[in-house]
N, C-alpha and C. Protein backbone atom coordinates (compact mmCIF):
# COMPACT_ATOMS: atom_id res chain seq x y z
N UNK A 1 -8.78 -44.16 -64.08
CA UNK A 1 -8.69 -42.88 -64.73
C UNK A 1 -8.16 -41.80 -63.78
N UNK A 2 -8.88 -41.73 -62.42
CA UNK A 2 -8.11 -41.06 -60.99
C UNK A 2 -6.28 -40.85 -61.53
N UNK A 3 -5.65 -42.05 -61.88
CA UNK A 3 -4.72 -42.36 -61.70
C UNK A 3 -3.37 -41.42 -62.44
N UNK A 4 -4.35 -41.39 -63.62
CA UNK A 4 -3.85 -40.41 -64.54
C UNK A 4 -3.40 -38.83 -63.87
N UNK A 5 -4.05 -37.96 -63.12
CA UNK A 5 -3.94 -36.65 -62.28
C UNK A 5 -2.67 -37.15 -61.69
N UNK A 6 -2.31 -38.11 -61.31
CA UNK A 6 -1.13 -38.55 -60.49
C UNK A 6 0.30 -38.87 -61.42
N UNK A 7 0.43 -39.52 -62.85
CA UNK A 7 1.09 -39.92 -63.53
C UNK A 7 1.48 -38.80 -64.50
N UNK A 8 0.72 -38.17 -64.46
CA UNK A 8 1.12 -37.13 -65.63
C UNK A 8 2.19 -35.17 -65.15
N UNK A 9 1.62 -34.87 -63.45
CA UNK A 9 2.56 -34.10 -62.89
C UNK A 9 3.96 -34.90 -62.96
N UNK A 10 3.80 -36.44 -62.53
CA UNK A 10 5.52 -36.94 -62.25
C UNK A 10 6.07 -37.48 -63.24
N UNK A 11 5.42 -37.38 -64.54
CA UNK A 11 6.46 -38.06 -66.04
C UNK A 11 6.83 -36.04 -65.92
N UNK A 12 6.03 -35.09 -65.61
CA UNK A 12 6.70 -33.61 -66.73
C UNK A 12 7.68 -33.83 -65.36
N UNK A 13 7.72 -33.96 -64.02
CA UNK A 13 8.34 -33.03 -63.32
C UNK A 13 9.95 -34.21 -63.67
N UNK A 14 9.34 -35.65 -64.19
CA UNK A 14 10.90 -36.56 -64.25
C UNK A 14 11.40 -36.05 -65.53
N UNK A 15 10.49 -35.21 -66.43
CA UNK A 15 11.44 -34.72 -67.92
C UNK A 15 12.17 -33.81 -67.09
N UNK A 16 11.40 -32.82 -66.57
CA UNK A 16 12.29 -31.41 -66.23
C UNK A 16 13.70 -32.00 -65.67
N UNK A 17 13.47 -32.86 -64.55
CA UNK A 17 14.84 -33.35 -63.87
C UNK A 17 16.05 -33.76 -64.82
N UNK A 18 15.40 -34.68 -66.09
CA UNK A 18 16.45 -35.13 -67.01
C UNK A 18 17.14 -34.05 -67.90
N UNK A 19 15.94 -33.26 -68.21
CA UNK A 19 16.70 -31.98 -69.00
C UNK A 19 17.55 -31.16 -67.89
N UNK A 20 17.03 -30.67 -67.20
CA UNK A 20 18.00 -29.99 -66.06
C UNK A 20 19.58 -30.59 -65.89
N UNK A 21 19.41 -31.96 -65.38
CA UNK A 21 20.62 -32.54 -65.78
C UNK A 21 21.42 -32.54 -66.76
N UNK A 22 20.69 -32.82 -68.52
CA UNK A 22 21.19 -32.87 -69.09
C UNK A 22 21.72 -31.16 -69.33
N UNK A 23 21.16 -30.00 -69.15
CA UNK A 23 21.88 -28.96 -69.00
C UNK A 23 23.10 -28.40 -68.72
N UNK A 24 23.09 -28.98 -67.20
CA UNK A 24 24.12 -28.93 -65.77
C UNK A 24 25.71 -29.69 -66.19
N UNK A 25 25.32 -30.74 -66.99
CA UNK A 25 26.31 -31.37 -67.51
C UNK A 25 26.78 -30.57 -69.09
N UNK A 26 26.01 -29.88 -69.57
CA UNK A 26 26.48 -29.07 -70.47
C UNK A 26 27.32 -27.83 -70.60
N UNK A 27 26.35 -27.68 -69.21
CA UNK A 27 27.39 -26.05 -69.21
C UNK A 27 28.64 -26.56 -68.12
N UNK A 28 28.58 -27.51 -67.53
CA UNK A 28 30.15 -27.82 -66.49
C UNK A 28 31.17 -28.01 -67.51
N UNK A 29 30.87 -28.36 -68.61
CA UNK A 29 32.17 -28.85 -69.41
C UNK A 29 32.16 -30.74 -69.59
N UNK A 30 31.11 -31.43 -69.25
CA UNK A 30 31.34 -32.60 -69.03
C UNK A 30 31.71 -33.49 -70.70
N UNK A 31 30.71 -32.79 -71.77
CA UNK A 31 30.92 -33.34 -73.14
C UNK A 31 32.29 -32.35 -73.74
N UNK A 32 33.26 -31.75 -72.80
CA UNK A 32 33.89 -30.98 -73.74
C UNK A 32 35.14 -32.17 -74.54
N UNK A 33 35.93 -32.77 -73.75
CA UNK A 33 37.31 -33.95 -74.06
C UNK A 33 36.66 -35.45 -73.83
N UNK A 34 35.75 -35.74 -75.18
CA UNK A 34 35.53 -36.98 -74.64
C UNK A 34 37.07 -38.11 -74.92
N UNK A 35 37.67 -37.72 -75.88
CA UNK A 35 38.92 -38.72 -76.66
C UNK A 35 40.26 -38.71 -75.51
N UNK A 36 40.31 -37.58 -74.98
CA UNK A 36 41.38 -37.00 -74.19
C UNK A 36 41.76 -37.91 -73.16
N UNK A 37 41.16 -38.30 -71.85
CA UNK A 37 41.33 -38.92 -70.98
C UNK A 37 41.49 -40.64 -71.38
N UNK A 38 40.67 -41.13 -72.72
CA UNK A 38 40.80 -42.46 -73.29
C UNK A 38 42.31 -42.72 -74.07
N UNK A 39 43.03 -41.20 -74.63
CA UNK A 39 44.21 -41.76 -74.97
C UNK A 39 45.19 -41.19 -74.08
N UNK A 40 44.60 -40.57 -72.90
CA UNK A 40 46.05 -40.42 -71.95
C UNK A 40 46.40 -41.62 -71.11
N UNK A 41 45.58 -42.06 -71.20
CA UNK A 41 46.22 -43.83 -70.71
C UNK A 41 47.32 -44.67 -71.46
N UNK A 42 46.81 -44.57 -72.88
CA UNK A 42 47.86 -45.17 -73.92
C UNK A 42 49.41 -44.53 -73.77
N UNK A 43 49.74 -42.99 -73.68
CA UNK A 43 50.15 -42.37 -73.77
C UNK A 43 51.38 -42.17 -72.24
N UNK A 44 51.00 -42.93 -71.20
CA UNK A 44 51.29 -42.87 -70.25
C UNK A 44 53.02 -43.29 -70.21
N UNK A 45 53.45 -42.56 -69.48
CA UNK A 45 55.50 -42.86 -69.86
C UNK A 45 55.68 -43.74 -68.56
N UNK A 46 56.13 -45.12 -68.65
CA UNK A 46 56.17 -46.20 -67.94
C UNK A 46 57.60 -46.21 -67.82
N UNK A 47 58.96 -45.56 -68.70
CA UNK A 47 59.99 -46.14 -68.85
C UNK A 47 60.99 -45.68 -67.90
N UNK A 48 60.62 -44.68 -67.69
CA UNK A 48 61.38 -44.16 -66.38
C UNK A 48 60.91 -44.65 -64.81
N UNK A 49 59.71 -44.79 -64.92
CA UNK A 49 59.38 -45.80 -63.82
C UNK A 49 60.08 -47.31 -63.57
N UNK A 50 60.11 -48.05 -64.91
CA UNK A 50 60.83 -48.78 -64.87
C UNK A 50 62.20 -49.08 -64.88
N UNK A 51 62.76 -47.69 -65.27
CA UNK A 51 64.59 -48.02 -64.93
C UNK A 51 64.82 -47.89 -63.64
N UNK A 52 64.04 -47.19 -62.70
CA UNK A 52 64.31 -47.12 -61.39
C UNK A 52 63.98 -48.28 -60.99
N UNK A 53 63.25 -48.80 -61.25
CA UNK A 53 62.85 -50.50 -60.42
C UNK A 53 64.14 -51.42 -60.82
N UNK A 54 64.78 -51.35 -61.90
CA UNK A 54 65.66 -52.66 -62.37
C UNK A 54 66.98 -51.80 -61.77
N UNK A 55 67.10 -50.30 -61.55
CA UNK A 55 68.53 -50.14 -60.84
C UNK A 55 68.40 -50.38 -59.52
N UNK A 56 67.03 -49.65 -59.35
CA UNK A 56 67.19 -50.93 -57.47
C UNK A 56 67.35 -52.25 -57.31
N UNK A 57 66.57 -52.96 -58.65
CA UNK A 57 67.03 -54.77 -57.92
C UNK A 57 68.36 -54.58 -58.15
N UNK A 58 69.69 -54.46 -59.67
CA UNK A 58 70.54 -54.29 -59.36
C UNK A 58 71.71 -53.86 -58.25
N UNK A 59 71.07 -53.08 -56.85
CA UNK A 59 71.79 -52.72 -56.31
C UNK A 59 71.89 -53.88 -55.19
């Protein structure tokens, strides 16, 4: 039962930490572009990279 005085300061002080976090990440902007960075990959222009590679082997 002792044990309890001990378990119950460090579950509030591990909420506060998670909410705090989850705050910190709110106000930085972290949930603002979740789609953004997943389709700038798709989106990426490869073709000009690649004409320079096939006019150098050509040369």
């Amino acid at each position: 039962m002792e044990v309890i005085y001990l378990l119950i300061p460090v579950s509030l002080a591990l909420v506060a930490a998670i909410i705090g976090t989850l705050v910190w990440a709110i106000r930085s902007g972290q949930f603002d572009d979740l789609e953004g960075p997943a389709h700038a990959i798709l989106m990426d222009d490869d073709s000009s990279e690649l004409k320079t590679k096939v006019s150098e082997l050509k040369s």
